[in-house]
Protein backbone atom coordinates (compact mmCIF):
# COMPACT_ATOMS: atom_id res chain seq x y z
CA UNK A 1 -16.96 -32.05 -10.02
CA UNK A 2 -17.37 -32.96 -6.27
CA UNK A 3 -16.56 -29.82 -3.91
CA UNK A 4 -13.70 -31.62 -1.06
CA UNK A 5 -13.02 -29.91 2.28
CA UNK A 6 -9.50 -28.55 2.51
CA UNK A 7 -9.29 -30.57 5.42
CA UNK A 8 -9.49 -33.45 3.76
CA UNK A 9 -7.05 -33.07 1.68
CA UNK A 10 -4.44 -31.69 3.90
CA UNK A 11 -4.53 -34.79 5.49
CA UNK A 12 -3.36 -36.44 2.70
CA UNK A 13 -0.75 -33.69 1.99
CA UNK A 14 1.88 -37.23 2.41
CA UNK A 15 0.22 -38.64 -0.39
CA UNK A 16 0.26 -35.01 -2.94
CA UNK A 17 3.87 -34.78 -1.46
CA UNK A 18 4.97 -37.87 -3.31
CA UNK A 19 2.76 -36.87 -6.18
CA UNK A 20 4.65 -33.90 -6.30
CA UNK A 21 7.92 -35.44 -6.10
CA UNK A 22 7.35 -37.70 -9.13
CA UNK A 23 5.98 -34.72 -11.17
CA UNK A 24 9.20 -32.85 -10.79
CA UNK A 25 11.59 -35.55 -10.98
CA UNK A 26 10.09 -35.96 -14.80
CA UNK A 27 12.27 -32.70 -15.48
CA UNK A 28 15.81 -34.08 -14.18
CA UNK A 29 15.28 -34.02 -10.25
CA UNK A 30 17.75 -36.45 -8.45
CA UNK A 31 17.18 -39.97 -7.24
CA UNK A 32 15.42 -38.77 -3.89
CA UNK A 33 13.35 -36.47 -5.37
CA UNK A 34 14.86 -33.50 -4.04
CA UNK A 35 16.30 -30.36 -7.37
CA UNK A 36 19.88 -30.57 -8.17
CA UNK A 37 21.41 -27.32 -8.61
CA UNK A 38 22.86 -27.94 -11.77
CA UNK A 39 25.96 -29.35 -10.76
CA UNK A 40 24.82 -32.90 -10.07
CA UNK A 41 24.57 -31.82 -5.80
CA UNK A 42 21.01 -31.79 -4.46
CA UNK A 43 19.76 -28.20 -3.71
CA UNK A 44 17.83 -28.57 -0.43
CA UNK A 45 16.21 -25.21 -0.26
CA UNK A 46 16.11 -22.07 2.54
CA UNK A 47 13.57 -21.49 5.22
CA UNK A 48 11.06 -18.25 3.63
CA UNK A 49 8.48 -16.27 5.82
CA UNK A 50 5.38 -15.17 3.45
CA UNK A 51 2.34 -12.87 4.32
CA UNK A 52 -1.00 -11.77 3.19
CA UNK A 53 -3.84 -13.45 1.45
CA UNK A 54 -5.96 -15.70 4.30
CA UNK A 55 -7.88 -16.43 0.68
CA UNK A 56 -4.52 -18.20 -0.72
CA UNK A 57 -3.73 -19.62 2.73
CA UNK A 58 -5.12 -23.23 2.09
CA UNK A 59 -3.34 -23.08 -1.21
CA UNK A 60 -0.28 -21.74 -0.31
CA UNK A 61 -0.26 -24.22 2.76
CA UNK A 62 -1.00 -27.27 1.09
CA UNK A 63 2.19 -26.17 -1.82
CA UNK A 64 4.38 -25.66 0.60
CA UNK A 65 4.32 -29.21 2.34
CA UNK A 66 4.10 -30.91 -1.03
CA UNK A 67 7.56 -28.61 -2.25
CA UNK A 68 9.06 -30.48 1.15
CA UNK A 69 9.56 -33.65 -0.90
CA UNK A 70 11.17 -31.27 -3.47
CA UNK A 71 13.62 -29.51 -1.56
CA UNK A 72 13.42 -30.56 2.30
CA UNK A 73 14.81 -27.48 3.75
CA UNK A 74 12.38 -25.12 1.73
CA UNK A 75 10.45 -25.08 5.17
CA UNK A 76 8.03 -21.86 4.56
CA UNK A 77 6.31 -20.07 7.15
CA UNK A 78 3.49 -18.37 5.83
CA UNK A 79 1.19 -15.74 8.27
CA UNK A 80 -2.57 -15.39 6.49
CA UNK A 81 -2.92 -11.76 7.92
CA UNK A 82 -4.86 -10.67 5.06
CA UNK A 83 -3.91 -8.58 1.82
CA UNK A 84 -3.17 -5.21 3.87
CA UNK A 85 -1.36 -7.13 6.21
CA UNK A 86 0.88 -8.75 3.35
CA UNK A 87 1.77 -5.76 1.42
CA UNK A 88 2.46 -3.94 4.63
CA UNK A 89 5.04 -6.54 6.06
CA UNK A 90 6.16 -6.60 1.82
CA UNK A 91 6.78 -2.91 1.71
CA UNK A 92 8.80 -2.85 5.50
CA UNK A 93 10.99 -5.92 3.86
CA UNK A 94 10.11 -7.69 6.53
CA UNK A 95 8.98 -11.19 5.01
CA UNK A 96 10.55 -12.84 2.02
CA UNK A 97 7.37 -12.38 -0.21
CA UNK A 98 3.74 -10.50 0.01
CA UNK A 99 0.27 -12.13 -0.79
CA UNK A 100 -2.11 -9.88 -1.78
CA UNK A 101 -5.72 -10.52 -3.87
CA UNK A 102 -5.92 -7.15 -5.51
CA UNK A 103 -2.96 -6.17 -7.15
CA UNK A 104 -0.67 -2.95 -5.92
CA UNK A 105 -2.31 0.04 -6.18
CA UNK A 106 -0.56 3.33 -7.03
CA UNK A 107 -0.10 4.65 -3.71
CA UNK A 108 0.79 1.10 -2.65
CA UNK A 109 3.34 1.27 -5.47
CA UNK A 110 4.98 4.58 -4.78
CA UNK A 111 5.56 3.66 -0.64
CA UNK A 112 7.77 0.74 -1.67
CA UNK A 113 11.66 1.09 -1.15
CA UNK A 114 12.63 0.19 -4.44
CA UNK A 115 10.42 -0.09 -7.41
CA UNK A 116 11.98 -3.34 -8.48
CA UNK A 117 9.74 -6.02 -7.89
CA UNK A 118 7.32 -8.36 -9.68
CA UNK A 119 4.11 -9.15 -8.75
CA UNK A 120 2.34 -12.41 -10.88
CA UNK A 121 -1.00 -14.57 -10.23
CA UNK A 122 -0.48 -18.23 -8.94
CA UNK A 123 -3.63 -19.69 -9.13
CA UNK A 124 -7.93 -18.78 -9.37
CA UNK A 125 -10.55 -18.43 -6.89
CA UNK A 126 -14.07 -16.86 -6.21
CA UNK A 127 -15.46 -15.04 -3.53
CA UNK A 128 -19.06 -16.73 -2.65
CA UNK A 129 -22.13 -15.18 -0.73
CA UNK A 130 -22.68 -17.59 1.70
CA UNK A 131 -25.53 -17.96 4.22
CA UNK A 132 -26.91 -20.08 7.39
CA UNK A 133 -30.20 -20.64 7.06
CA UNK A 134 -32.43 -24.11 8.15
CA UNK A 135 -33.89 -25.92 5.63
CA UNK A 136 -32.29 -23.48 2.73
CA UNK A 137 -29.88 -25.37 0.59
CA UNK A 138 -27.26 -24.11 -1.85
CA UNK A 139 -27.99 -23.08 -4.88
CA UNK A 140 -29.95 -19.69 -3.89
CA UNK A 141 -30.67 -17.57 -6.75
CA UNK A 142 -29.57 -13.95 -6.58
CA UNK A 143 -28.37 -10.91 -8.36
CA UNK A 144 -25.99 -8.05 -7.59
CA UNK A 145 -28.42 -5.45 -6.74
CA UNK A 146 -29.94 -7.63 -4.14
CA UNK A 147 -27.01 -8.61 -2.59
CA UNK A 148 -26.03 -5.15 -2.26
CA UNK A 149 -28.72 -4.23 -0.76
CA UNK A 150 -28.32 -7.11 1.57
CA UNK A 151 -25.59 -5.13 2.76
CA UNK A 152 -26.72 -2.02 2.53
CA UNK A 153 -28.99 -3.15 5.27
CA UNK A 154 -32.16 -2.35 2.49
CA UNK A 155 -33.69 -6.24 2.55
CA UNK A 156 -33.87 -7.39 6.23
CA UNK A 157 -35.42 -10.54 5.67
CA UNK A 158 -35.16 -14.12 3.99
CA UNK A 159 -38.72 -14.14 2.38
CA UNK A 160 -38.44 -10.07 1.23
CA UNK A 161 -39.88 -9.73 -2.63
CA UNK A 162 -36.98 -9.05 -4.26
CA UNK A 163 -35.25 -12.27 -3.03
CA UNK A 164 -38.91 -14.49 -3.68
CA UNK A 165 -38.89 -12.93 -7.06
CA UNK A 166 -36.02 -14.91 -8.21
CA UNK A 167 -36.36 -17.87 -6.73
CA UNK A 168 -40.01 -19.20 -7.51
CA UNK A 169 -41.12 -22.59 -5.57
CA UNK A 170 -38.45 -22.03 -2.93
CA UNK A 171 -39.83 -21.74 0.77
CA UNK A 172 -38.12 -18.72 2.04
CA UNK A 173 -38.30 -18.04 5.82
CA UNK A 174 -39.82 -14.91 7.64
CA UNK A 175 -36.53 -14.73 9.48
CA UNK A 176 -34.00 -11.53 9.52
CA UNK A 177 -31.06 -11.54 7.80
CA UNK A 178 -28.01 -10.99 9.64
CA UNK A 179 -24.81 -9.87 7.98
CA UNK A 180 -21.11 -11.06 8.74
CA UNK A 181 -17.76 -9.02 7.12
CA UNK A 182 -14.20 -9.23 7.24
CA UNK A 183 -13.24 -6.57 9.87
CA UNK A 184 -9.45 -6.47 8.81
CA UNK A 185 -7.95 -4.89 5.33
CA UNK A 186 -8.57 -7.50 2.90
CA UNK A 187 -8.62 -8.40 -0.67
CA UNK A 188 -11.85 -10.66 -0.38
CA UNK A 189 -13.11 -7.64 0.61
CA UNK A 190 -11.64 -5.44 -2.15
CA UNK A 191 -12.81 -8.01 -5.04
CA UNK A 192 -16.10 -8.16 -3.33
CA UNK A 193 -16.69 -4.46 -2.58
CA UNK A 194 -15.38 -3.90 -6.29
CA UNK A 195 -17.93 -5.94 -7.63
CA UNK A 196 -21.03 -4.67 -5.32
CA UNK A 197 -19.66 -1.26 -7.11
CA UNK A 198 -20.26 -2.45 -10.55
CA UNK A 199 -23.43 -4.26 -9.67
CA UNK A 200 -24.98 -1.22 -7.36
CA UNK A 201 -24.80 2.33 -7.95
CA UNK A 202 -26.05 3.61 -4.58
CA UNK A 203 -23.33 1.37 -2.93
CA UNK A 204 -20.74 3.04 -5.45
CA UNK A 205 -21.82 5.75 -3.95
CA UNK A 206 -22.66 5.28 -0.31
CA UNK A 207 -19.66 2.66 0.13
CA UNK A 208 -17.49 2.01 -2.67
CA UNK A 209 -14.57 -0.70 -3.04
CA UNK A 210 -11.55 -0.94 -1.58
CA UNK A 211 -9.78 -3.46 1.22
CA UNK A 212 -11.61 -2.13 4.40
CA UNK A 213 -15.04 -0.34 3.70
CA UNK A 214 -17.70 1.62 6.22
CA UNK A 215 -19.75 -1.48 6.32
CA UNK A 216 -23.47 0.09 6.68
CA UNK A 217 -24.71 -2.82 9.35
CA UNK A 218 -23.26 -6.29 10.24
CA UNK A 219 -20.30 -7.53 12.33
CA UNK A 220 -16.69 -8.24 11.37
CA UNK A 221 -14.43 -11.09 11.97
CA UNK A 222 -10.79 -11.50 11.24
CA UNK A 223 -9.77 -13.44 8.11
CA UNK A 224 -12.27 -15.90 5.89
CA UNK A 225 -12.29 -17.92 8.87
CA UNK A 226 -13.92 -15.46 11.50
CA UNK A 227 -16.54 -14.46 9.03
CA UNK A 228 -16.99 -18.45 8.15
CA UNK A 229 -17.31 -19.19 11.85
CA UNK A 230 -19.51 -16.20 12.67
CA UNK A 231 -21.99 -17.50 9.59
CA UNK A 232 -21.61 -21.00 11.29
CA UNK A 233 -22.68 -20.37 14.47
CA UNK A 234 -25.64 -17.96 13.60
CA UNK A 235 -28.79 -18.80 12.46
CA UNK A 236 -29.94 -16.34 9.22
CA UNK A 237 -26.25 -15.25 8.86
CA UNK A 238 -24.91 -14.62 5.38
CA UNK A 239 -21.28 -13.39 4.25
CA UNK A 240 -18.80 -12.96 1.79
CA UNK A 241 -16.34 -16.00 1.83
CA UNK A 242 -13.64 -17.67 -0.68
CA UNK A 243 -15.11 -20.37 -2.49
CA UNK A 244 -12.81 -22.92 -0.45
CA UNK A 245 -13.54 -21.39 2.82
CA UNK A 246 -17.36 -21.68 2.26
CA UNK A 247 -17.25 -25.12 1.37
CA UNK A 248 -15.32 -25.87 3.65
CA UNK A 249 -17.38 -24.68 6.81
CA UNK A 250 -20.37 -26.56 4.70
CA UNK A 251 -22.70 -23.30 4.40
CA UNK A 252 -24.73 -22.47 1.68
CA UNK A 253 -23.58 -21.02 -1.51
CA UNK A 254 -25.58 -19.08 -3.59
CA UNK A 255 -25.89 -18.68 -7.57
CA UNK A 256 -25.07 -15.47 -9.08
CA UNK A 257 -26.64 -13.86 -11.79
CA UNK A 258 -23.93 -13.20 -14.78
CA UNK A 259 -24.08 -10.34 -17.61
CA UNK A 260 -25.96 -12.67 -19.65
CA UNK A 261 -28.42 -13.23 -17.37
CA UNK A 262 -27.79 -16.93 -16.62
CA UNK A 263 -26.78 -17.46 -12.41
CA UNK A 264 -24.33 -19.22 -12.08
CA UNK A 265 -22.78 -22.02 -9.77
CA UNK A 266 -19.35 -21.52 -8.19
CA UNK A 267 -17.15 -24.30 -9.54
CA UNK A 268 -13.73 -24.87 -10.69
CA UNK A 269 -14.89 -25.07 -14.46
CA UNK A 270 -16.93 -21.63 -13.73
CA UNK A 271 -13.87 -19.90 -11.91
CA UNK A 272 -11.76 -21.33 -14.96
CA UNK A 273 -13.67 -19.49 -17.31
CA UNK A 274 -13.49 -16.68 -15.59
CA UNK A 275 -9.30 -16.07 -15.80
CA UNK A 276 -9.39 -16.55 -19.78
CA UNK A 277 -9.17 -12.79 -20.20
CA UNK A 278 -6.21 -12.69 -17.84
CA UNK A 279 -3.17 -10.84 -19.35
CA UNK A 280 0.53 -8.98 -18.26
CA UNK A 281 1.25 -6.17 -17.22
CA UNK A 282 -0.58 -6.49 -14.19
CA UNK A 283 -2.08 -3.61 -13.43
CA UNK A 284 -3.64 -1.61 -10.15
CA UNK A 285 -7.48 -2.61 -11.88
CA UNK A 286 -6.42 -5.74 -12.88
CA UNK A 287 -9.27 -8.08 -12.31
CA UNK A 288 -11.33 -10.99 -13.50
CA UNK A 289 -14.92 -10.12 -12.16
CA UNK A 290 -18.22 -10.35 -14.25
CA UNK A 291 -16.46 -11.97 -17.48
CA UNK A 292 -18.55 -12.00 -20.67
CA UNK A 293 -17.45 -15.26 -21.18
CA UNK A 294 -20.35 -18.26 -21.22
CA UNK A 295 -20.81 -20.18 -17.75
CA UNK A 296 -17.82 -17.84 -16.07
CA UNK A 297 -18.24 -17.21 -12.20
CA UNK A 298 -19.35 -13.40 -12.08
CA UNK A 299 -17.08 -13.01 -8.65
CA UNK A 300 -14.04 -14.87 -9.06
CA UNK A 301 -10.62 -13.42 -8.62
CA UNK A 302 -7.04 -14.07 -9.03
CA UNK A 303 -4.61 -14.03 -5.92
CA UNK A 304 -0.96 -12.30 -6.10
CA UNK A 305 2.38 -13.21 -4.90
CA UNK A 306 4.86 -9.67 -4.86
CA UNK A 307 8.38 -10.56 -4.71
CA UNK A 308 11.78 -7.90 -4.97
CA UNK A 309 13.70 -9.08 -7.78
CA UNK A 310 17.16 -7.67 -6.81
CA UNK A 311 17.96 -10.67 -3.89
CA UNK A 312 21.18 -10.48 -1.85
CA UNK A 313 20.69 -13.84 0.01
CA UNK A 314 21.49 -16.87 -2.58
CA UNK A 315 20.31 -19.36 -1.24
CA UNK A 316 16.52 -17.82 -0.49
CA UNK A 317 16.84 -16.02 -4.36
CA UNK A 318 16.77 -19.93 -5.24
CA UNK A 319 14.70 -21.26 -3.18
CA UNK A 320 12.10 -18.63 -3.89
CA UNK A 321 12.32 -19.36 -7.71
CA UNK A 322 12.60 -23.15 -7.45
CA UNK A 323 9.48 -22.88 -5.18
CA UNK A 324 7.26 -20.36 -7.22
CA UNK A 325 8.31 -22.22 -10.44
CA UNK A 326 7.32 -25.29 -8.92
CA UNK A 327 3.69 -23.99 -8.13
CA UNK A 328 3.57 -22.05 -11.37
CA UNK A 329 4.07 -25.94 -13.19
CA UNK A 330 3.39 -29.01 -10.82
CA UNK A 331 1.78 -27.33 -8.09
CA UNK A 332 -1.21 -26.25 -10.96
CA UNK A 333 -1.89 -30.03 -10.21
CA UNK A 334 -2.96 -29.56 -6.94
CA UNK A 335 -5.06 -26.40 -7.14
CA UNK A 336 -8.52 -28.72 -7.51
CA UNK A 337 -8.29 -30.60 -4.80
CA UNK A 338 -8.90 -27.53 -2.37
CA UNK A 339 -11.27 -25.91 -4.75
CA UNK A 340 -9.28 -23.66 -6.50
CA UNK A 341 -8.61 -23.60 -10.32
CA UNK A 342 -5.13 -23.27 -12.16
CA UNK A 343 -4.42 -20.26 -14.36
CA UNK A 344 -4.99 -20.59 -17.63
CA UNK A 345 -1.61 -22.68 -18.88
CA UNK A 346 -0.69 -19.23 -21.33
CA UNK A 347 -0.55 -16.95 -18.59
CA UNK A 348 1.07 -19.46 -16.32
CA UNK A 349 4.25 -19.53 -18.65
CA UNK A 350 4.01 -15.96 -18.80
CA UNK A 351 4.08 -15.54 -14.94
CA UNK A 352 6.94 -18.38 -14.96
CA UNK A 353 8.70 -15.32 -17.15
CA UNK A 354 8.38 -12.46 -14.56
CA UNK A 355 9.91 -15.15 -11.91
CA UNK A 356 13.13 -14.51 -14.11
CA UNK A 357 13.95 -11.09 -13.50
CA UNK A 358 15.19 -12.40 -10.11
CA UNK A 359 18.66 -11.27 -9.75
CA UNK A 360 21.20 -11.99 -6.90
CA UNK A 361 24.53 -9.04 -7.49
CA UNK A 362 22.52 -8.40 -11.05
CA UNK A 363 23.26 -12.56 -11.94
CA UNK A 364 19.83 -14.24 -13.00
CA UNK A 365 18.84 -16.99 -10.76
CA UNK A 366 17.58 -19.82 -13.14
CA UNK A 367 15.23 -22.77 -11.42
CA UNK A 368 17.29 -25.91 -9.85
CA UNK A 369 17.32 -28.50 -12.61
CA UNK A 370 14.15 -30.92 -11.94
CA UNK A 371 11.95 -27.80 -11.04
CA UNK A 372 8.99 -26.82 -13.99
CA UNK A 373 10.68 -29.30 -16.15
């Protein structure tokens, strides 16, 4: 399937909006397209503030103008401030709902006011080495022990043996490699440190994993867009990008090796493969990376949205069900077109069931009829 810039299709969010609209009204929406509330009155929606994830950002942008056509007032302002950032503004109750690509950790867990909340998956990704380099297409072959010691600062240049040695007949350049990373607390950075780990025992040790690291060399930019631009805009760069954020910026994108051996393309049927093994409870080492199954993505990951589940305001309680059922069901749809991949339909109806443990004065708030019909 044909990689699309996110760009692209976000200016066509009009058209997905009225794609969107159709899909729900299948399930009992009213005339205009908009949920009914049960009652045979259009439920409009509440304005919700989000923030985390600047790896779900594209996603969670393009669902929330398509949900528009859904419920018009369901106007959601989402900040990408990264994972640390999200859970952060989560735990000080300051935003309606967290975005995080690692899931809660225990001392994460324990600062929280209250300890009910769910936390579920909403769609797939992968995190990508990417690179800048003239004349050097995608599709470079490497394994996790030279990547690590990429950034470890151990292999300095393009044409070093260990890189040669896996890709024979390739004209490699006698040209330094210069390494970009995120510089805030992220979860790219967490699922890619976390894998490095597994792959590398000396960065286990000298480094390990976690959502900001003591990067041995290389400079940091903010977000998957500062370490996309500072790739960009620098000959011999390489970094560690979302999928969607690498194609977007048109980079390189290199094939990893797997367990079996096989190196493997980034793709949406690669990162599918990779979220088979997905399961609830979610759990603080919850993760997808290096799957044994056949032609799975070795580095994809799973992005989280944490919610409280005792609401006092009504009319967000629904709106945040409505709007998180909706992605959890039509919005899978849409997940392609920016170069992510839906969760595997199984655990998407079992994420749909944490979404009911939202509770406004200890009542259940059900989805608006028309929503995940």
């Amino acid at each position: 399937m044909a990689v699309k810039s996110k760009w692209t299709v976000v200016a066509a969010i009009s058209a997905l909006a009225i794609i969107g609209a159709a899909c729900s009204g299948k399930g009992g929406a009213s005339t205009d397209g908009t949920a009914s509330n049960g009652g045979g009155a259009p439920f409009r929606g509440a304005a919700l503030t989000g923030a985390g994830s600047t790896f779900a950002a594209p996603m969670y942008q393009l669902w929330s103008q398509s949900f528009l056509a859904v419920e018009p007032d369901a106007k959601i302002n989402y900040q990408a401030i990264g994972s640390g950032g999200g859970i952060e503004q989560f735990t000080a109750k300051t935003v309606d709902f967290g975005a995080t690509d690692v899931p809660l950790q225990r001392d994460e867990i324990s600062a929280l006011p209250t300890q009910s909340y769910i936390q579920f998956p909403t769609c797939l990704g992968a995190v990508v080495f990417a690179y800048n380099v003239k004349g050097l297409q995608s599709g470079l072959k490497l394994d996790g022990p030279t990547i690590a010691d990429i950034f470890l600062g151990k292999i300095t240049t393009w044409n070093d043996p260990a890189i040669a040695a896996q890709n024979p007949g390739v004209s490699l350049p006698d040209e330094s490699i210069k390494v970009f990373h995120r510089a805030d607390e992220s979860g790219t950075t967490a699922v890619w440190t976390q894998w490095l780990s597994e792959e590398s025992p000396e960065w286990a040790s000298k480094v390990g994993a976690d959502k900001a690291v003591q990067w041995p060399i290389g400079s940091g930019g903010n977000g998957n867009d500062g370490v996309a631009a500072g790739i960009s805009q620098t000959e011999g760069g390489v970094g560690y990008l979302s999928y969607d954020f690498a194609v977007t910026a048109d980079l390189g994108i290199a094939d990893i090796k797997a367990p079996d051996g096989s190196y493997v393309t980034p793709s949406i049927d690669s990162i599918s493969k990779a979220g088979g093994g997905l399961s609830f409870p979610i759990r603080p080492d919850t993760n997808i990376l290096n799957s044994q199954t056949p032609g799975a993505y070795p580095v994809a990951s799973t992005t989280y949205v944490l919610i409280y589940s005792d609401q006092t305001d009504r009319a967000k309680a629904q709106t945040l069900v409505d709007f998180w059922t909706w992605a959890l069901t039509a919005g899978q749809q849409q997940t392609e077109q920016i170069n992510y991949a839906p969760l595997p339909s199984s655990f998407a109806t079992s994420a749909l069931s944490e979404l009911s443990k939202i509770t406004v004065a200890g009542a259940p708030i059900t989805p608006s009829s028309g929503i995940g019909g």
